[in-house]
C-alpha atoms as a PDB file:
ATOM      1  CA  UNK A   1     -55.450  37.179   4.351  1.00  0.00           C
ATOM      2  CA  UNK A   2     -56.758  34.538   2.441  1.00  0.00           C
ATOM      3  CA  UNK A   3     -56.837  34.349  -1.514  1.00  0.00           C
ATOM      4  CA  UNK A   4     -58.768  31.645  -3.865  1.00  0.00           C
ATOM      5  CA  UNK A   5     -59.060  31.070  -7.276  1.00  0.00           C
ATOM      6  CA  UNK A   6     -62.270  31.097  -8.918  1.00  0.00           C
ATOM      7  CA  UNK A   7     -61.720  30.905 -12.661  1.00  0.00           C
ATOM      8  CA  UNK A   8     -58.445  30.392 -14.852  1.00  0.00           C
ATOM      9  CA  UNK A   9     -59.094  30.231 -18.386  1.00  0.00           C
ATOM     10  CA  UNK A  10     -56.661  31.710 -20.906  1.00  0.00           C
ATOM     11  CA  UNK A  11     -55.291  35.258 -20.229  1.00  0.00           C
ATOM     12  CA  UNK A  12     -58.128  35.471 -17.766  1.00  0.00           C
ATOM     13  CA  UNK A  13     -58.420  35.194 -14.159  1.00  0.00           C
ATOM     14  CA  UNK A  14     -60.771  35.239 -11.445  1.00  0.00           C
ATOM     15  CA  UNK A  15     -60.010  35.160  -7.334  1.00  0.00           C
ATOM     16  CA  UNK A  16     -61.273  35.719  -4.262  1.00  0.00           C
ATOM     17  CA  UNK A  17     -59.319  37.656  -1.563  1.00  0.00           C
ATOM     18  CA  UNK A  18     -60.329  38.190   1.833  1.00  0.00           C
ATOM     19  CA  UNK A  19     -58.578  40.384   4.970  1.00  0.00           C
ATOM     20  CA  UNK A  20     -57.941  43.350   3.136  1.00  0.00           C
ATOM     21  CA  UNK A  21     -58.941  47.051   3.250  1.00  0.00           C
ATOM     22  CA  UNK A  22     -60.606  48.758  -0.327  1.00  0.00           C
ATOM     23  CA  UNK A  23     -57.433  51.413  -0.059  1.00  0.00           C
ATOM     24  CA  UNK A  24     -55.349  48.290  -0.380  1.00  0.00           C
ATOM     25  CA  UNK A  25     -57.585  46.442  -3.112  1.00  0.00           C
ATOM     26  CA  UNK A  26     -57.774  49.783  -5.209  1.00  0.00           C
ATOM     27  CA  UNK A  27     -53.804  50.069  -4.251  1.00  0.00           C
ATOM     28  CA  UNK A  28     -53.061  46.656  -5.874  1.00  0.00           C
ATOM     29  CA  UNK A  29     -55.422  47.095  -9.092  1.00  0.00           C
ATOM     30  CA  UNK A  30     -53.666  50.977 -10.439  1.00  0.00           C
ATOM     31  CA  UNK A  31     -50.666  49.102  -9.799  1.00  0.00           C
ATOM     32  CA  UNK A  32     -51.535  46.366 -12.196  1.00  0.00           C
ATOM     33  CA  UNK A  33     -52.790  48.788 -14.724  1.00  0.00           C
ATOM     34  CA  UNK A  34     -49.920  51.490 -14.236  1.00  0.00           C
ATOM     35  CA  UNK A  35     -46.729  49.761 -12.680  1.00  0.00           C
ATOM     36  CA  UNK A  36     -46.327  46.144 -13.814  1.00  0.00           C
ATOM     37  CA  UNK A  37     -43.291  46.298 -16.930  1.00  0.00           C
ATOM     38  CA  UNK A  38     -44.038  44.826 -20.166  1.00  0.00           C
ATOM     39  CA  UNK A  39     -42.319  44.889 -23.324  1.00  0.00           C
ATOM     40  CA  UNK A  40     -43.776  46.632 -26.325  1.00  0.00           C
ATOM     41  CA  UNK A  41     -42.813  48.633 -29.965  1.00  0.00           C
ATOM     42  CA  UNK A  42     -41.426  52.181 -28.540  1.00  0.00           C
ATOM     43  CA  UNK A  43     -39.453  52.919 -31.931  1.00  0.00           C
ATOM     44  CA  UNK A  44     -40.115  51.588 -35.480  1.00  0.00           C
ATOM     45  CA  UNK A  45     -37.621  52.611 -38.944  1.00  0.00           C
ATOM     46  CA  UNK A  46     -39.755  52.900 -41.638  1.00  0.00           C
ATOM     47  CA  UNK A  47     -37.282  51.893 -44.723  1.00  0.00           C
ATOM     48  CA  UNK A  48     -40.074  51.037 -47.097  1.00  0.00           C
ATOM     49  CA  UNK A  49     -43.333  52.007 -47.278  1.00  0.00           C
ATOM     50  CA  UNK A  50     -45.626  52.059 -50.272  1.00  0.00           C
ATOM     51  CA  UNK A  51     -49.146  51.087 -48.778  1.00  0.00           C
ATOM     52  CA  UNK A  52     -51.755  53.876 -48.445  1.00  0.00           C
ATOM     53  CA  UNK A  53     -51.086  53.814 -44.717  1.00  0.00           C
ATOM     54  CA  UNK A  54     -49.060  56.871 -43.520  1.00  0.00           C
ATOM     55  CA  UNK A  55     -45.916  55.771 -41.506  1.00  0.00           C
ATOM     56  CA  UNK A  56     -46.573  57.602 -38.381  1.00  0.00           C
ATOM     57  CA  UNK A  57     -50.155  55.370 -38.181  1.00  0.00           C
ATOM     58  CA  UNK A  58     -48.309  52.272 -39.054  1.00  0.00           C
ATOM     59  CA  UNK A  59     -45.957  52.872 -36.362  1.00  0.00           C
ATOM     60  CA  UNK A  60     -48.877  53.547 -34.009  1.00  0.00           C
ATOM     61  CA  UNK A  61     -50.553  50.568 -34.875  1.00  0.00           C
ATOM     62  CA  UNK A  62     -47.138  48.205 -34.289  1.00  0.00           C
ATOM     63  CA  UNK A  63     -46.942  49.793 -30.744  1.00  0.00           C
ATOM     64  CA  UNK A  64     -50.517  48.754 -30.022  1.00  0.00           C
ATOM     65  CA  UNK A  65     -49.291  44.777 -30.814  1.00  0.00           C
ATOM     66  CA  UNK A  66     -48.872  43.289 -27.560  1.00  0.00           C
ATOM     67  CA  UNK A  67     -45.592  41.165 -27.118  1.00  0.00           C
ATOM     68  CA  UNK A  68     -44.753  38.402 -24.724  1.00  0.00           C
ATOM     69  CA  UNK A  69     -42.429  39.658 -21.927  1.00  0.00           C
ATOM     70  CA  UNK A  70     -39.514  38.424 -20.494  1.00  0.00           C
ATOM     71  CA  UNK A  71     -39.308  40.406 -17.041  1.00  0.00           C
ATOM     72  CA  UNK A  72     -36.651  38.430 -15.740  1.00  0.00           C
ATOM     73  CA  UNK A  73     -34.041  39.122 -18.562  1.00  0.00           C
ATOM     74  CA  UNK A  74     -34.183  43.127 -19.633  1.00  0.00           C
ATOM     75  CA  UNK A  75     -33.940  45.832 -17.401  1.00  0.00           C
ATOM     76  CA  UNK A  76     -36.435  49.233 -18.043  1.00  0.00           C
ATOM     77  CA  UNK A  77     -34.456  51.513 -20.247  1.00  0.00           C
ATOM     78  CA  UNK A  78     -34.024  53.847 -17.293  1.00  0.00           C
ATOM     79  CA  UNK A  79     -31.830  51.715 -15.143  1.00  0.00           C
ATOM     80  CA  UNK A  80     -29.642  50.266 -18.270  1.00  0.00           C
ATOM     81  CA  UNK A  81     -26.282  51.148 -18.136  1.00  0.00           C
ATOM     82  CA  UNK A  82     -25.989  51.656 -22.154  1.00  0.00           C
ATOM     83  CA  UNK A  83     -28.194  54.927 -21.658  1.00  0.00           C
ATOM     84  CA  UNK A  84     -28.454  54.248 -25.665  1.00  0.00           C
ATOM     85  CA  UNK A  85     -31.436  55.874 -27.698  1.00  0.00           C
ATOM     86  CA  UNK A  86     -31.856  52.402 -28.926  1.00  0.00           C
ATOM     87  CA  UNK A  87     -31.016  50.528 -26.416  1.00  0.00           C
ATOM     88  CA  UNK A  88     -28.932  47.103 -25.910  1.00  0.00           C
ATOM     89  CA  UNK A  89     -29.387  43.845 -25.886  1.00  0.00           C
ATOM     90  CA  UNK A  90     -29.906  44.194 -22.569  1.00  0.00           C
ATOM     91  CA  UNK A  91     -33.069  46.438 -22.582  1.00  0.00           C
ATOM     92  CA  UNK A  92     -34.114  46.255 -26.167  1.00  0.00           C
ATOM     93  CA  UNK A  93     -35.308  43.549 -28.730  1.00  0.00           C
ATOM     94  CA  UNK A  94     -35.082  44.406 -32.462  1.00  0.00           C
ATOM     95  CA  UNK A  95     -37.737  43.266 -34.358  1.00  0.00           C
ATOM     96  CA  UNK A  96     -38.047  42.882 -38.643  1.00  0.00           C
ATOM     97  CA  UNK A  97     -40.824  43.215 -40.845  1.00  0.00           C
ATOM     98  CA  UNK A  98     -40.649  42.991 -44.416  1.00  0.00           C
ATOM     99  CA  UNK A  99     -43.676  42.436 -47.560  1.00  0.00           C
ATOM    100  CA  UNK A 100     -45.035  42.413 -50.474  1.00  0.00           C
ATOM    101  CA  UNK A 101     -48.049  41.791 -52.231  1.00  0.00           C
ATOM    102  CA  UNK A 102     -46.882  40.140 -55.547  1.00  0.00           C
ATOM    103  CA  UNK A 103     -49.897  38.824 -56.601  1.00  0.00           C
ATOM    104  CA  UNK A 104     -52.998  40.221 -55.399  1.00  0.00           C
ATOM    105  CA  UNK A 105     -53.971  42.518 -52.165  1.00  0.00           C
ATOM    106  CA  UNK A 106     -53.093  41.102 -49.098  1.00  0.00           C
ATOM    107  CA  UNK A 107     -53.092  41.860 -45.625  1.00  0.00           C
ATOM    108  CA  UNK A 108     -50.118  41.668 -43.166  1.00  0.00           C
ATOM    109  CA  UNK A 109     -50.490  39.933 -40.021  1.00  0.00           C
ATOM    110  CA  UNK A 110     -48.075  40.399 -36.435  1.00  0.00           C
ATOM    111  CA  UNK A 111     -46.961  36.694 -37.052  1.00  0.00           C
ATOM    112  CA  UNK A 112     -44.690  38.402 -39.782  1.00  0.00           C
ATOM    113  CA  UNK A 113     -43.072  40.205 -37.245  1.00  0.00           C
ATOM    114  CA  UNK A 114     -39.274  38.561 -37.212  1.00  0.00           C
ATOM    115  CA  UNK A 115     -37.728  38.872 -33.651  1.00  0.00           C
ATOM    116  CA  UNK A 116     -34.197  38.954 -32.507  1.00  0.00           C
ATOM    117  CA  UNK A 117     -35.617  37.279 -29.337  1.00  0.00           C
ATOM    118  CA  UNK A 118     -37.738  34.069 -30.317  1.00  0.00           C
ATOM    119  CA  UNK A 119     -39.208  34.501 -26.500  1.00  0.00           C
ATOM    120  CA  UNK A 120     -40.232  38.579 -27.233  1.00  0.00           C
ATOM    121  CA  UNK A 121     -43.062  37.856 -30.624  1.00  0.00           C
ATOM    122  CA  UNK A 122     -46.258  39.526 -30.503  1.00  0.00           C
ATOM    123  CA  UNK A 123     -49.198  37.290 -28.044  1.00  0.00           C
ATOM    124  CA  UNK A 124     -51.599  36.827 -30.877  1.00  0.00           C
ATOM    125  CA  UNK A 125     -50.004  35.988 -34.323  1.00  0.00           C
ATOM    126  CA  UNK A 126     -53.430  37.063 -36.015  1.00  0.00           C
ATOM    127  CA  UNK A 127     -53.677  40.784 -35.337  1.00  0.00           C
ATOM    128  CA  UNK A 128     -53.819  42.495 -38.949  1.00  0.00           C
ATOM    129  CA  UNK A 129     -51.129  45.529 -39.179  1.00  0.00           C
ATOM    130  CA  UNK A 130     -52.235  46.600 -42.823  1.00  0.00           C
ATOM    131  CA  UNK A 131     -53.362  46.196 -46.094  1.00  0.00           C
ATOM    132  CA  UNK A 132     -51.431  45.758 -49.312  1.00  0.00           C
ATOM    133  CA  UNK A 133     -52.054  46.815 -52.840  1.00  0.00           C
ATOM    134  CA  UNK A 134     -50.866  45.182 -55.874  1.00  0.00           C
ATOM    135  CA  UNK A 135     -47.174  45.818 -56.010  1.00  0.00           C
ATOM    136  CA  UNK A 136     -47.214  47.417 -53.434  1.00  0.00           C
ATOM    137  CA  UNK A 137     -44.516  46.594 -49.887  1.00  0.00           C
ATOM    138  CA  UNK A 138     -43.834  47.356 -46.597  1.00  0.00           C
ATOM    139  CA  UNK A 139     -39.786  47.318 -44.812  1.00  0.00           C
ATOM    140  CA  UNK A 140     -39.288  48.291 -41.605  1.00  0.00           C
ATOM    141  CA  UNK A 141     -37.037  47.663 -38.048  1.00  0.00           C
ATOM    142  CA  UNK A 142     -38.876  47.521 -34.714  1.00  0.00           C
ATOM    143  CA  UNK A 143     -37.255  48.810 -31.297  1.00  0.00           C
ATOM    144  CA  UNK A 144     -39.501  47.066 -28.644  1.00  0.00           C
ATOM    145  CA  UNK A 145     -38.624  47.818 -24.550  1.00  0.00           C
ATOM    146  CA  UNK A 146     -39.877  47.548 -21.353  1.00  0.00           C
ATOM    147  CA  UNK A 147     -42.150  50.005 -20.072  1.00  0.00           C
ATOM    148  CA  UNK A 148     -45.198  51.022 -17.498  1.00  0.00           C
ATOM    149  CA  UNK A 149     -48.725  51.933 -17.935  1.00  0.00           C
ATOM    150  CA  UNK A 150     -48.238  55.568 -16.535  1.00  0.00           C
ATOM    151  CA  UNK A 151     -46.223  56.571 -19.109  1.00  0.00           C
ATOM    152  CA  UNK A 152     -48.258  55.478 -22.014  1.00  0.00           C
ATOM    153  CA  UNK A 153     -50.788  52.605 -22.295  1.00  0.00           C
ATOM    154  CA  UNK A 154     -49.650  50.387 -24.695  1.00  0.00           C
ATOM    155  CA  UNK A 155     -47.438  49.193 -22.225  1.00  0.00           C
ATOM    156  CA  UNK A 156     -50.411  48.244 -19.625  1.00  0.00           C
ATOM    157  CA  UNK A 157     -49.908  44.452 -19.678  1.00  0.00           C
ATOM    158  CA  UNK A 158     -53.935  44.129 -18.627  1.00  0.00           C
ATOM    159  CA  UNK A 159     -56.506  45.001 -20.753  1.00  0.00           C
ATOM    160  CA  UNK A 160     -59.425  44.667 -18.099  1.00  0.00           C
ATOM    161  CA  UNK A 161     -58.572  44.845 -13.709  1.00  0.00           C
ATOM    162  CA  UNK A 162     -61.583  45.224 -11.692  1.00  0.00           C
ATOM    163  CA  UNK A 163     -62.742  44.205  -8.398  1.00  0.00           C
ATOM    164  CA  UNK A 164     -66.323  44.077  -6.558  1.00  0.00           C
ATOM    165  CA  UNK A 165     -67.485  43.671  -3.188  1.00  0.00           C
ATOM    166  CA  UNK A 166     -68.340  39.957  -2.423  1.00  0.00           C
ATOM    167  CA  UNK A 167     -71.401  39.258  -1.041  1.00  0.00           C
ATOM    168  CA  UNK A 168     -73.140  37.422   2.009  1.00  0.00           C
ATOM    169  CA  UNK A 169     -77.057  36.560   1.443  1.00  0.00           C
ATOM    170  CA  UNK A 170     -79.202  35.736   4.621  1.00  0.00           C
ATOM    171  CA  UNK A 171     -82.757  33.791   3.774  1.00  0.00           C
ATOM    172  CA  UNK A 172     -84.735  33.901   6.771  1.00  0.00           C
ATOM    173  CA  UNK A 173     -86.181  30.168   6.562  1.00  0.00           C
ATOM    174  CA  UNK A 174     -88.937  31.057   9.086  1.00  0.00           C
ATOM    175  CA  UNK A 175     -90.322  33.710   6.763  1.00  0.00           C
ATOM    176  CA  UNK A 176     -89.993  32.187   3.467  1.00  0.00           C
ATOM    177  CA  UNK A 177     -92.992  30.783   2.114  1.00  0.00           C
ATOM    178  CA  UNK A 178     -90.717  30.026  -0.971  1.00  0.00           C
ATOM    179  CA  UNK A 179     -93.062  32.051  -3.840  1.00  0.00           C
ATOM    180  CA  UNK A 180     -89.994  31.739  -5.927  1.00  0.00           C
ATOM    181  CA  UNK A 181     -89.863  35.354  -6.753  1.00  0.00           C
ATOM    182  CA  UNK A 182     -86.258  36.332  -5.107  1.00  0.00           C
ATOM    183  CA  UNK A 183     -85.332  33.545  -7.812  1.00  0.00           C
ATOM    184  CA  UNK A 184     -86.739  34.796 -10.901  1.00  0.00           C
ATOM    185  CA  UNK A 185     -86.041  38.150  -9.968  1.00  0.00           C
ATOM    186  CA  UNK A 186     -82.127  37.881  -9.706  1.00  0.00           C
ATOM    187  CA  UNK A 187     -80.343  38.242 -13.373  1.00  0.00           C
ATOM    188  CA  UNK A 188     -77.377  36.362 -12.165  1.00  0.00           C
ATOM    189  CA  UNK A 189     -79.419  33.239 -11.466  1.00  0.00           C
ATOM    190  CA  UNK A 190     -77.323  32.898  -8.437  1.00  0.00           C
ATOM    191  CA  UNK A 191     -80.217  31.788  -6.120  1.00  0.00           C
ATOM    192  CA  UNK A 192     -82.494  28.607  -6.690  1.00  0.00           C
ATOM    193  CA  UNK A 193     -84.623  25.977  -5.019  1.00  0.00           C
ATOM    194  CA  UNK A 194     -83.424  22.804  -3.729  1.00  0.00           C
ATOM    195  CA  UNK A 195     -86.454  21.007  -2.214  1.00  0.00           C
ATOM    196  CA  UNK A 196     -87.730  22.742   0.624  1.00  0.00           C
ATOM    197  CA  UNK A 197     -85.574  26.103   0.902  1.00  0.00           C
ATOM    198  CA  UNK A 198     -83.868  28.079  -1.177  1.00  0.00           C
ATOM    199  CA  UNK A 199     -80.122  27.834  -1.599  1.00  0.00           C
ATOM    200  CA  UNK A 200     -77.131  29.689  -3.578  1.00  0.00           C
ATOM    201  CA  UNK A 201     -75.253  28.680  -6.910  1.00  0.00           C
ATOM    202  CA  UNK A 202     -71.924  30.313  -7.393  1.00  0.00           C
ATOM    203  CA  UNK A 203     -72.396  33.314  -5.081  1.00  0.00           C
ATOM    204  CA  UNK A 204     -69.357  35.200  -6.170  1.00  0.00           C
ATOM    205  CA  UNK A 205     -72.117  36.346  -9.269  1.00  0.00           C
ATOM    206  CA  UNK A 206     -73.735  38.705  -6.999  1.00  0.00           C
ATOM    207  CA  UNK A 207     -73.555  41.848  -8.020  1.00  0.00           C
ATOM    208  CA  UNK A 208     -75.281  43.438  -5.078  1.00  0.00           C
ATOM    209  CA  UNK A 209     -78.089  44.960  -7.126  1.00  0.00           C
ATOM    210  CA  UNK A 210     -80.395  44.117  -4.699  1.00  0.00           C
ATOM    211  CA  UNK A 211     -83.394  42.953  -6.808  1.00  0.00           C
ATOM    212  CA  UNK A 212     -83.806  39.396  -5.238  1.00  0.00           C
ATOM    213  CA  UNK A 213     -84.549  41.936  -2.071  1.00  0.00           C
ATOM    214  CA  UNK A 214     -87.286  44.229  -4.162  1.00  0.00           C
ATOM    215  CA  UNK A 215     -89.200  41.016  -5.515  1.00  0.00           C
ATOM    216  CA  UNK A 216     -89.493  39.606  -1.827  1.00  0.00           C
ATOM    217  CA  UNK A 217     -92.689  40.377  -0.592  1.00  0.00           C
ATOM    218  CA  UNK A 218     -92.028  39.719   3.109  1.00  0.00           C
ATOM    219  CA  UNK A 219     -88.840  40.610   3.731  1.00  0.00           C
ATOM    220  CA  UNK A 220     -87.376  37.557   4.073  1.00  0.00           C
ATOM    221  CA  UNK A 221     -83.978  37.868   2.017  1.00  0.00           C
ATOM    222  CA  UNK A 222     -80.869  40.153   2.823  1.00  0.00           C
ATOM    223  CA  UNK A 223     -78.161  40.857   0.672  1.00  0.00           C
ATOM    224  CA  UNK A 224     -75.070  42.473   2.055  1.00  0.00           C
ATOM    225  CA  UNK A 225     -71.094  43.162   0.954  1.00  0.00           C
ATOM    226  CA  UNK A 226     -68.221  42.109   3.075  1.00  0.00           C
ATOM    227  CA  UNK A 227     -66.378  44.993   3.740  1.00  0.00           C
ATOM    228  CA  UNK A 228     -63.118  42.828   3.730  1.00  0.00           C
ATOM    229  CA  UNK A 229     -63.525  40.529   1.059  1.00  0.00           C
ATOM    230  CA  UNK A 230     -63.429  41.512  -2.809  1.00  0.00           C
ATOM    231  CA  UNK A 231     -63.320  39.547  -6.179  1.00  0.00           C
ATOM    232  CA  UNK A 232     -60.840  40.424  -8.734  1.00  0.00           C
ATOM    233  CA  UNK A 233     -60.864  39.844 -12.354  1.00  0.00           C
ATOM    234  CA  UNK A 234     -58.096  40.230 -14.482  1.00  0.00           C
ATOM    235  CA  UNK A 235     -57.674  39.756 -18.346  1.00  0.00           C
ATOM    236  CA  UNK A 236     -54.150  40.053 -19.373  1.00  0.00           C
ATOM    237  CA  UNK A 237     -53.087  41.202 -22.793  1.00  0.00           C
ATOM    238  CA  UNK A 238     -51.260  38.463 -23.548  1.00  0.00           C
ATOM    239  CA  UNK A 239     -47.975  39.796 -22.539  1.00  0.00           C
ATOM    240  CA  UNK A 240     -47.677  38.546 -18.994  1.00  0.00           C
ATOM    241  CA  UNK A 241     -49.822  35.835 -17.402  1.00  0.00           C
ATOM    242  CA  UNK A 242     -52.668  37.042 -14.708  1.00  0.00           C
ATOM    243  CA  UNK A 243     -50.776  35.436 -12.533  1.00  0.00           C
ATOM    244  CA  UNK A 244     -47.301  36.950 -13.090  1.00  0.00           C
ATOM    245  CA  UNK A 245     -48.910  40.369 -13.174  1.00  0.00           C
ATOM    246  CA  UNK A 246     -50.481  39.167  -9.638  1.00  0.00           C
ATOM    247  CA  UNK A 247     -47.362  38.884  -8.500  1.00  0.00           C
ATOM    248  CA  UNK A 248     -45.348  41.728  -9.906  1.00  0.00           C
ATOM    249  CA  UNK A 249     -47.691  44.044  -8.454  1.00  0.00           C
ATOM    250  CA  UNK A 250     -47.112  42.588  -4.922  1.00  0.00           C
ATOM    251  CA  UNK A 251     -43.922  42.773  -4.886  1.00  0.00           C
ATOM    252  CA  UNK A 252     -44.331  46.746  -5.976  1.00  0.00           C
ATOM    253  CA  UNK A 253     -46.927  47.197  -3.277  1.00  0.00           C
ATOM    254  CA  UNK A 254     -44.325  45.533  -0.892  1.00  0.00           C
ATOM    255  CA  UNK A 255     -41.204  47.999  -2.113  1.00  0.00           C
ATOM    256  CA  UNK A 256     -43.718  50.923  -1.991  1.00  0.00           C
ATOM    257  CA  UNK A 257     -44.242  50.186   1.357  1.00  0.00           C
ATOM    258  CA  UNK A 258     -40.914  49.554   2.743  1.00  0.00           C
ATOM    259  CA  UNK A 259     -39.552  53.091   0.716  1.00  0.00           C
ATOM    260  CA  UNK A 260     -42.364  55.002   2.839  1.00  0.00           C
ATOM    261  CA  UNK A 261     -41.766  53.198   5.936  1.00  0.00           C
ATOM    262  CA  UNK A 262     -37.817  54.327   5.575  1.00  0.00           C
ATOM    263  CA  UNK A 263     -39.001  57.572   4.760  1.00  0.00           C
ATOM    264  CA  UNK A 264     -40.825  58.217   7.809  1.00  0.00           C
ATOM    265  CA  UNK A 265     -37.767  57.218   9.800  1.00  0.00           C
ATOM    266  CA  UNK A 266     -36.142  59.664   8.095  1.00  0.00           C
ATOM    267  CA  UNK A 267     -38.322  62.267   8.736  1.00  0.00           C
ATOM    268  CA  UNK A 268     -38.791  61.210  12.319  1.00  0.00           C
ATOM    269  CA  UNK A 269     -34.988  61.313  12.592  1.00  0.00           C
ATOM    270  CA  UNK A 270     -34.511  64.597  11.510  1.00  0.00           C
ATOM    271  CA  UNK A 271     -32.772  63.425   8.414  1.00  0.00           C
ATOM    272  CA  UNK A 272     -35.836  64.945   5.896  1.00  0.00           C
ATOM    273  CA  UNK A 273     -37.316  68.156   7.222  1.00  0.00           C
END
C-alpha cells in the first residue's frame, strides 16, 4: 500500500492511496464520518434568556459549534468511571456564556464562549449564535463531551469525506494527429499540448467523465480507473486535523479487524455457537 499527499491546505486534505480494495476505501471513509470521537455541546443550562430565540433552538444551535478536541485527554462518556449525567473532568468540559446588549442590538459570536479547558474553544471564533435586542441578555452553562457520528451528527468531526477512482489515460501517439479536441473538450483542463504530443497536468483531476474520449474523432485516447487506487478528500470541521482523523480511523479499522478475527476463533472453537 502506498499513500501520497496531494493537497494540505487548512482543515483540508487531499491523498492518493494505492493497494487497496473499494470495500476497504468505503470501510475507512463511514468510519471517518461515523466513528472518529470529537468533542461537542451535548447539554446547555439556560439561566437567562431574554432574546427572541427560544431556548431549545439556542441550545441546538450551540451543539452545531464545532470545538477543538483533545482525544488524548477525555474518555467517551460511556467508558468514564463517574457514570455522572454531567460528567467529570475527565469526560466533560464546562463551558460559560454570558451577554448583553447595553447599547444597541448586537450579535453574539462562539468566541464568547468561556471554557474550563483553554485547549476545548469552539474552531472558528466567528460563528454567530444569536441576536440581541436592546436590553435584552443571554446566561447560560455548556456541557460539551466526546461523542461519534452514529449517534448524532454534530459530533462528525468531517464535514466533507469522499473518494474517486484515480485514473490512467493512454494517447495512442501513432493515431493522434493532435486536432486539439480531447483538450478543449475535458472541463478539468487536465490534458494539454507540449510541442509535438499531448501530455497530462495534474491527473488526479480526472473525473472519468469520459468526454476527452467523445471529442476524439479517431479513437486515439483511453481513459480508464485503477481498480486499486482511489483519491480521498477530506475537509475537517475544525475539530480534529485531516490528518488526526486519518489516523483515528485506522486505528478503528485495525481494532475492528482484530475483534472479528478473535471472533471467528471463537466460533471456530466452539466457544460462540
Amino acid at each position: 500500500m502506498e499513500v501520497r499527499i496531494l493537497e494540505n491546505e487548512d482543515n483540508c486534505l487531499k491523498f492518493l492511496i494505492n493497494g487497496i480494495s473499494i470495500p476497504i476505501a468505503n470501510a475507512l471513509r463511514r468510519i471517518m464520518i461515523a466513528e472518529v470521537p470529537s468533542m461537542t455541546i451535548d447539554d446547555v443550562i439556560v439561566i437567562e434568556n431574554s432574546s427572541p430565540m427560544n431556548d431549545e433552538i439556542l441550545a441546538l444551535r450551540l451543539g452545531l459549534i464545532p470545538l477543538k478536541t483533545d482525544l488524548d485527554s477525555y474518555f467517551l462518556p460511556e467508558e468514564c468511571t463517574c457514570q455522572s449525567e454531567l460528567g467529570c473532568n475527565q469526560c466533560s468540559v464546562t463551558l460559560t456564556l454570558e451577554a448583553k446588549a447595553e447599547e444597541s442590538i448586537r450579535t453574539v459570536y462562539s468566541k464568547e464562549l468561556n471554557s474550563t479547558n483553554p485547549d476545548i474553544t469552539p474552531a472558528n471564533s466567528g460563528i454567530p449564535i444569536l441576536k440581541l435586542g436592546y436590553g435584552q441578555s443571554v446566561r447560560l452553562e455548556c456541557y460539551a463531551r466526546l461523542g461519534k457520528g452514529k449517534v448524532h451528527t454534530k459530533w462528525q468531526p468531517v464535514s466533507a469525506c469522499t473518494y474517486k477512482y484515480a485514473s490512467v489515460i493512454d494517447i495512442n501517439l501513432e493515431k493522434c494527429n493532435f486536432c486539439k479536441r480531447c483538450i478543449k473538450a475535458c472541463p478539468k483542463n487536465v490534458l494539454k499540448k507540449e510541442k509535438k504530443k499531448i501530455t497530462f497536468v495534474e491527473i488526479e483531476k480526472c473525473d472519468l467523465c469520459n468526454e476527452c474520449v467523445f471529442a476524439c474523432p479517431i479513437d486515439a485516447i483511453q481513459v480508464e480507473k485503477l481498480k486499486d487506487t482511489f483519491i480521498f478528500m477530506i475537509e475537517s470541521t475544525g475539530a480534529l486535523t485531516a490528518e488526526r482523523i486519518i489516523y483515528e480511523s485506522n486505528k478503528i479499522l485495525i481494532n475492528k479487524t482484530k475483534d472479528f478475527q478473535e471472533q471467528l476463533l471463537k466460533i471456530k472453537s466452539g466457544e460462540i455457537k
